[in-house]
Protein backbone atom coordinates (compact mmCIF):
# COMPACT_ATOMS: atom_id res chain seq x y z
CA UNK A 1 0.00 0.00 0.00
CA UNK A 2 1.31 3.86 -0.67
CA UNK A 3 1.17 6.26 1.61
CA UNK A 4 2.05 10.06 1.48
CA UNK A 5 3.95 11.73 4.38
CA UNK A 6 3.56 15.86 4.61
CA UNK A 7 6.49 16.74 6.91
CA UNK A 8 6.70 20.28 8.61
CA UNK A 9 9.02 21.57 11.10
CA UNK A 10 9.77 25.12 12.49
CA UNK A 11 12.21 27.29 10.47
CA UNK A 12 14.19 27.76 13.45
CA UNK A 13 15.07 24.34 13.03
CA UNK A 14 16.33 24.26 9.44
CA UNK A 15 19.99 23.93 9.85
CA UNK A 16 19.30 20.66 12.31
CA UNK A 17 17.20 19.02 9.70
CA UNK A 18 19.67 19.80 6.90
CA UNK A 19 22.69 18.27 8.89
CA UNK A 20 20.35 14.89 9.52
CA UNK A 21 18.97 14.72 6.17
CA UNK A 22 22.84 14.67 4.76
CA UNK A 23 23.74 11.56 5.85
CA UNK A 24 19.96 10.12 6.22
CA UNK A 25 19.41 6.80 4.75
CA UNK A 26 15.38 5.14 5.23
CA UNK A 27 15.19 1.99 6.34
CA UNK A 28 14.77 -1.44 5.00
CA UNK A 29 11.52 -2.14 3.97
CA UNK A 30 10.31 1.96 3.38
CA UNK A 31 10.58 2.35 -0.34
CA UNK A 32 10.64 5.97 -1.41
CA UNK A 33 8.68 6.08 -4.87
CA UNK A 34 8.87 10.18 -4.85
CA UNK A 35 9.79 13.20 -2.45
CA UNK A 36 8.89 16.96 -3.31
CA UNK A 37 10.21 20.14 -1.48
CA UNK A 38 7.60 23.04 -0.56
CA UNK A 39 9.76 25.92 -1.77
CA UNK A 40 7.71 28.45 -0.05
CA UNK A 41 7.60 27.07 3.49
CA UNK A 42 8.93 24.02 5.69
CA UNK A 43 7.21 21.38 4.42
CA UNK A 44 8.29 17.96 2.31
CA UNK A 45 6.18 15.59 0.63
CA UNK A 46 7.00 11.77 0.22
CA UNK A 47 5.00 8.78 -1.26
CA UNK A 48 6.43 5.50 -0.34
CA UNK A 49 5.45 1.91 0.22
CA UNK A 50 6.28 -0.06 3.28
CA UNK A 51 6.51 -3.72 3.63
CA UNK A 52 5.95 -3.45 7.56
CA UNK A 53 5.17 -1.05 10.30
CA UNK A 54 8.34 -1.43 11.24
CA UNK A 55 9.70 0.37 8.79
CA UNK A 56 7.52 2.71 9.22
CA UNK A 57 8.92 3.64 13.13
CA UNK A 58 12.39 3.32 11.70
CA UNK A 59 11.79 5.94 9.37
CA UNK A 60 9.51 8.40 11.47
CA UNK A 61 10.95 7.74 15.31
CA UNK A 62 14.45 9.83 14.48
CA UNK A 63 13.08 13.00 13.86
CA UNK A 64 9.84 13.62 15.98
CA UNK A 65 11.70 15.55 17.92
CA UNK A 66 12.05 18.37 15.41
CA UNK A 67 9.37 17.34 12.38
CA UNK A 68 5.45 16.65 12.50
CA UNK A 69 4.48 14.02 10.25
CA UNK A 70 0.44 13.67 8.77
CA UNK A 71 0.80 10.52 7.12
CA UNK A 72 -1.92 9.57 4.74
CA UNK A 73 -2.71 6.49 2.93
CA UNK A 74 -2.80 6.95 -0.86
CA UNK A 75 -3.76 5.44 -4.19
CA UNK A 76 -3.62 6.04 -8.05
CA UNK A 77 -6.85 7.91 -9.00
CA UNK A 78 -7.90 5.37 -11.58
CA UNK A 79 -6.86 2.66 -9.26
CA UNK A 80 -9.53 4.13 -6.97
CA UNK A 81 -12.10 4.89 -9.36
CA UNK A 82 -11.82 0.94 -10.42
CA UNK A 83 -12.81 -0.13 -6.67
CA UNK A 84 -15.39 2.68 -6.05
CA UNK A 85 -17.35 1.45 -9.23
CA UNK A 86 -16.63 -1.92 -8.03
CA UNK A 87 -18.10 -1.49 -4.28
CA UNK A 88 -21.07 0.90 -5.68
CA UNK A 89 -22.09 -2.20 -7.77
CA UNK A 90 -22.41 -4.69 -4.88
């Protein structure tokens, strides 16, 4: 399943996430698929897949401290169309 992180964090604490985010590797099993930059605030965007919820707390645990993650399960628009039409017709 995909899901789509938004991160935000306070600008005071750009320099912090920029030093982390150098040498920041995710874990095994949290398969990036796309990230974006907000270039008018502090905000990311990611859409990944994740073979466990472990991978999940591996990826999110090291930076609570300085980012707020909404994480949002997400699917291709036709993708959800298809099962929409398919559920309406039960």
């Amino acid at each position: 399943m995909l899901f789509m992180d938004i991160m935000t964090w306070d600008k005071k604490d750009d320099m912090e996430i920029g030093k982390r985010y150098e040498s920041w590797e995710y874990p095994k099993g949290y398969n990036e698929i796309a990230s974006w930059s907000d270039l008018s605030s502090c905000r990311v965007f990611v859409v990944y897949e994740l073979e466990n919820a472990e991978a999940y707390a591996n990826a999110t645990f090291p930076w609570r401290d300085v980012i707020d993650c909404e994480t949002i399960p997400v699917m291709n628009t036709e993708k959800a169309i298809e099962i929409t039409t398919k559920l309406m017709s039960q």
